[in-house]
Protein backbone atom coordinates (compact mmCIF):
# COMPACT_ATOMS: atom_id res chain seq x y z
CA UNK A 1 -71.88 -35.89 -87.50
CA UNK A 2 -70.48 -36.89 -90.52
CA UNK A 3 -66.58 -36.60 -91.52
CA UNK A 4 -67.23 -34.40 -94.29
CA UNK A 5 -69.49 -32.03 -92.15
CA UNK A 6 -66.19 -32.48 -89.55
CA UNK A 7 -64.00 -31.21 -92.09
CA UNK A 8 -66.38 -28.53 -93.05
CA UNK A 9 -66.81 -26.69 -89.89
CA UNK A 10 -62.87 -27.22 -89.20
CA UNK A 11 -62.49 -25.40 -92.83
CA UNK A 12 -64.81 -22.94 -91.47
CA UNK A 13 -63.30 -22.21 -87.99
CA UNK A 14 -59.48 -21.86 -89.15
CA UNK A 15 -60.63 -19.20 -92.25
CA UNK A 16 -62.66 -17.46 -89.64
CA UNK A 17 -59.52 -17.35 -87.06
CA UNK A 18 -57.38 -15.74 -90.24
CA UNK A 19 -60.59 -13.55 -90.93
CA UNK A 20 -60.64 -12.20 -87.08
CA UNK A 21 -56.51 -12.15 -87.14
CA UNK A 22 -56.78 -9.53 -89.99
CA UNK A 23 -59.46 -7.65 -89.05
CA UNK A 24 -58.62 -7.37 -85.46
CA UNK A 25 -54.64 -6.55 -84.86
CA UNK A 26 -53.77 -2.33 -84.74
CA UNK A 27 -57.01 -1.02 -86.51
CA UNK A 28 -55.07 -0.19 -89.07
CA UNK A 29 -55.42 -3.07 -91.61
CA UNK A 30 -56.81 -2.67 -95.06
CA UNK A 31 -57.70 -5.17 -97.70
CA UNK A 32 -56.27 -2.77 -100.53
CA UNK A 33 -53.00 -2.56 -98.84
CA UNK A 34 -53.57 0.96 -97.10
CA UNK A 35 -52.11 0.99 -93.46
CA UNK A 36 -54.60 3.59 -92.47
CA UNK A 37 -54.56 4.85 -88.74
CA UNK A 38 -58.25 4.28 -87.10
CA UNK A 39 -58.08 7.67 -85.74
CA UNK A 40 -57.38 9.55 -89.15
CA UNK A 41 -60.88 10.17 -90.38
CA UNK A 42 -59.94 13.15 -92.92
CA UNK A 43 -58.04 14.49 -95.36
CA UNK A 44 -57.69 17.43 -97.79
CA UNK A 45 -56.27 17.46 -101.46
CA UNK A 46 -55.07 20.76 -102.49
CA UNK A 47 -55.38 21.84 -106.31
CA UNK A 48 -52.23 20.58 -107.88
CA UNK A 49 -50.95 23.62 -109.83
CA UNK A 50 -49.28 23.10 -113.50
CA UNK A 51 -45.57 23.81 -113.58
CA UNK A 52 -45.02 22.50 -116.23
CA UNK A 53 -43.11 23.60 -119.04
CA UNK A 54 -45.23 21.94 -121.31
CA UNK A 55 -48.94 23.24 -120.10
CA UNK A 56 -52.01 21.20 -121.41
CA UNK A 57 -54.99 23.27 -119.69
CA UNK A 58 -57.04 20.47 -117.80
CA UNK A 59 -54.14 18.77 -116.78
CA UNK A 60 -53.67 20.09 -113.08
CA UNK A 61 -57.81 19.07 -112.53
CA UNK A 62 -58.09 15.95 -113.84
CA UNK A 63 -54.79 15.02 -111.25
CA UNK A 64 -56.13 16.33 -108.59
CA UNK A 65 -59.83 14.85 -109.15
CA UNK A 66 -58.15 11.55 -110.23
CA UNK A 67 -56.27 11.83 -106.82
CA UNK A 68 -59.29 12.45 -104.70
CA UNK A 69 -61.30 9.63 -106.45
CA UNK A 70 -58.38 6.99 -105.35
CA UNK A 71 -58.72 8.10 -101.80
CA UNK A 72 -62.60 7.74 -102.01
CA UNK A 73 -62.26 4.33 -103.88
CA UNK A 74 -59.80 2.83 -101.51
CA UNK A 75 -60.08 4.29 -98.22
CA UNK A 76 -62.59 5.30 -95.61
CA UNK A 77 -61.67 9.22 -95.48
CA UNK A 78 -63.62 12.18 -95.93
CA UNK A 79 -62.23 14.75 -98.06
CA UNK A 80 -62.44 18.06 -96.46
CA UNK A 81 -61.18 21.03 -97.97
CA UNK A 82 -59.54 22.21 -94.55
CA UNK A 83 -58.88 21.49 -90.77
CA UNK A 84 -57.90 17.38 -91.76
CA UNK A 85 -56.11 15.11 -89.82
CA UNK A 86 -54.03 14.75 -93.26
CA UNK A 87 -52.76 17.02 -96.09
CA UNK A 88 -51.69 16.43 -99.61
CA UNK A 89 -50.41 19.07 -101.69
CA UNK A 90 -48.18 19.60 -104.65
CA UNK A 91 -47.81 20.62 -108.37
CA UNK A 92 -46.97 19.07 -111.74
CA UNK A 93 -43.26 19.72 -112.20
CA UNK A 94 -42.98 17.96 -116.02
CA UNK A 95 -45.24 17.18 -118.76
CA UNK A 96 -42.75 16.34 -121.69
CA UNK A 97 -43.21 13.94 -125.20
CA UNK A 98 -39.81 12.86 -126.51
CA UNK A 99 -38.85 10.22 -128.80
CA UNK A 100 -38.57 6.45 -126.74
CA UNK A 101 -37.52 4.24 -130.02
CA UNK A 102 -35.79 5.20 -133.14
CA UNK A 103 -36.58 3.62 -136.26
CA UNK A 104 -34.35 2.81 -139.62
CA UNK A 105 -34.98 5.89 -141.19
CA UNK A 106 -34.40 8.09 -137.65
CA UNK A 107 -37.70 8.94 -137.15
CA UNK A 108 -39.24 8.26 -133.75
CA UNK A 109 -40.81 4.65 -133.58
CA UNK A 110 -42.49 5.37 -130.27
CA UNK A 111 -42.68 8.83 -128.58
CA UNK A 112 -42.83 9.01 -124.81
CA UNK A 113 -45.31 10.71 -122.72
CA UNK A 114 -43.86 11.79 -119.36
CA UNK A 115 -45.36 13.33 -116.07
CA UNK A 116 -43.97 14.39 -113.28
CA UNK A 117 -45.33 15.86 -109.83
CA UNK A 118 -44.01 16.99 -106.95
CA UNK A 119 -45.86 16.00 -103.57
CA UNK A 120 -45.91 16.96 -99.94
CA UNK A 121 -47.82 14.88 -97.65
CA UNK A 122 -48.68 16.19 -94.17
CA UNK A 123 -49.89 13.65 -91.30
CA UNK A 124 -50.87 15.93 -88.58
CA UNK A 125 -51.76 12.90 -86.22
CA UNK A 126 -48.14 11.15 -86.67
CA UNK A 127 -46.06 13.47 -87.65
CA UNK A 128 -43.04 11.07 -88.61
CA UNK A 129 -45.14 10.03 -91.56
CA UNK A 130 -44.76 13.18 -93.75
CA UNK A 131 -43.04 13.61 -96.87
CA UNK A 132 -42.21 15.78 -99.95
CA UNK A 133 -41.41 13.25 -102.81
CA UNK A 134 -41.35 13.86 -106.42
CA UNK A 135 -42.74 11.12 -109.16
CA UNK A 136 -42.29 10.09 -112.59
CA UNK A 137 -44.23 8.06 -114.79
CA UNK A 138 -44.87 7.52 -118.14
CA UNK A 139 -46.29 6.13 -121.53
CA UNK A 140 -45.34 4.79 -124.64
CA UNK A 141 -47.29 5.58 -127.88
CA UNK A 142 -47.06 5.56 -131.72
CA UNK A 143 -48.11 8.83 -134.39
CA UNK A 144 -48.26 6.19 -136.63
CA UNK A 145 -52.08 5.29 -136.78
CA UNK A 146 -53.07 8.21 -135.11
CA UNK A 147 -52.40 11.97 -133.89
CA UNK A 148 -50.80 12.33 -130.39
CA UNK A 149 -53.99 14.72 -129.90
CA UNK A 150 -56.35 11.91 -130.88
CA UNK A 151 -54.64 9.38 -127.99
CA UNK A 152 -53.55 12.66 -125.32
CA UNK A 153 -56.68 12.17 -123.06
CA UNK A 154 -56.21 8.56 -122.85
CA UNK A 155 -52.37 9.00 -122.16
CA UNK A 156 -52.98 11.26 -119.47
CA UNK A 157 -55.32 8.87 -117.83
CA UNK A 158 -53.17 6.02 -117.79
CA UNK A 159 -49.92 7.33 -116.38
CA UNK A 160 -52.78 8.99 -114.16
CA UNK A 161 -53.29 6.30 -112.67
CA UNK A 162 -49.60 5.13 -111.88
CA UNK A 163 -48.99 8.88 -110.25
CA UNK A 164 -52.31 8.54 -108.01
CA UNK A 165 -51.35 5.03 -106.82
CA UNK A 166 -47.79 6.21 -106.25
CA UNK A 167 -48.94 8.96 -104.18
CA UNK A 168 -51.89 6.42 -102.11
CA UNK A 169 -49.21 3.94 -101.28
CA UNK A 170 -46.37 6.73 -100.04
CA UNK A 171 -49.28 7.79 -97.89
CA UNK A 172 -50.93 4.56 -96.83
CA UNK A 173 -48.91 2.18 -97.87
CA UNK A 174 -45.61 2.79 -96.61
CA UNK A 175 -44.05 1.08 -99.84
């Protein structure tokens, strides 16, 4: 055998051995950062009900669907609508737009979108893990080129995302 083919396979062997190290370990190892028990194969997202002051009407849906669709994307759970060996639950406490930067003239440079939620998670195989936290995100945008009701939908998806990946890492995460 040739060096190079040498220092091939020894390239080959040591990325398998950290392939096998991650994939072996607890079972509970995830390539998207989720710390997933093996044995939790379930999980149920309730409705998240708007609380809100501020009510925009397919708000609590598009949440709770955006919720569900991260725990499809980046786990291996099935979403069950009862009896699951995990619970999330909660309810959209704030949905706000207030002024973020003042201009010159004091009119409002950049308004601020903000959500907030309020969320109980319920581990029913390790118990310890639970938790009712509440989250806050939000986004920046200008009236300036166009309507807030022109840019809401895409506002609400963004900071969307931010809440559901909040929520997925105080899960799974344990960030």
């Amino acid at each position: 055998m040739s060096n190079y083919t040498m220092h091939c396979m020894r390239k080959v062997g040591f990325l398998g051995t950290i392939l096998l190290f991650f994939s072996s370990g607890c079972g509970i190892y995830s390539f998207t950062g989720a710390s997933i028990p093996v044995e939790m194969k379930s999980i149920s997202v309730q409705f998240f009900e708007n609380n809100a002051p501020l009510v925009v009407p397919y708000l609590s849906q598009q949440f709770t669907e955006d919720l569900k669709e991260r725990i499809r994307n980046q786990s291996s759970l099935r979403l069950v609508r009862s009896d699951a060996d995990a619970n999330v639950e909660g309810r959209i406490t704030d949905y706000s737009i207030r002024p973020s930067a003042i201009q010159g003239n004091e009119r409002a440079g950049l308004e601020r979108l903000t959500i907030s939620i309020s969320v109980k998670y319920t581990n029913v195989l390790k118990p310890e893990l639970n938790f009712e936290k509440s989250f806050s995100r939000f986004k920046d945008f200008s009236t300036q080129s166009k309507p807030l009701q022109a840019q809401e939908q895409q506002l609400i998806k963004d900071i969307n995302v931010q809440l559901t990946e909040d929520v997925f890492n105080a899960a799974f995460a344990n960030w």
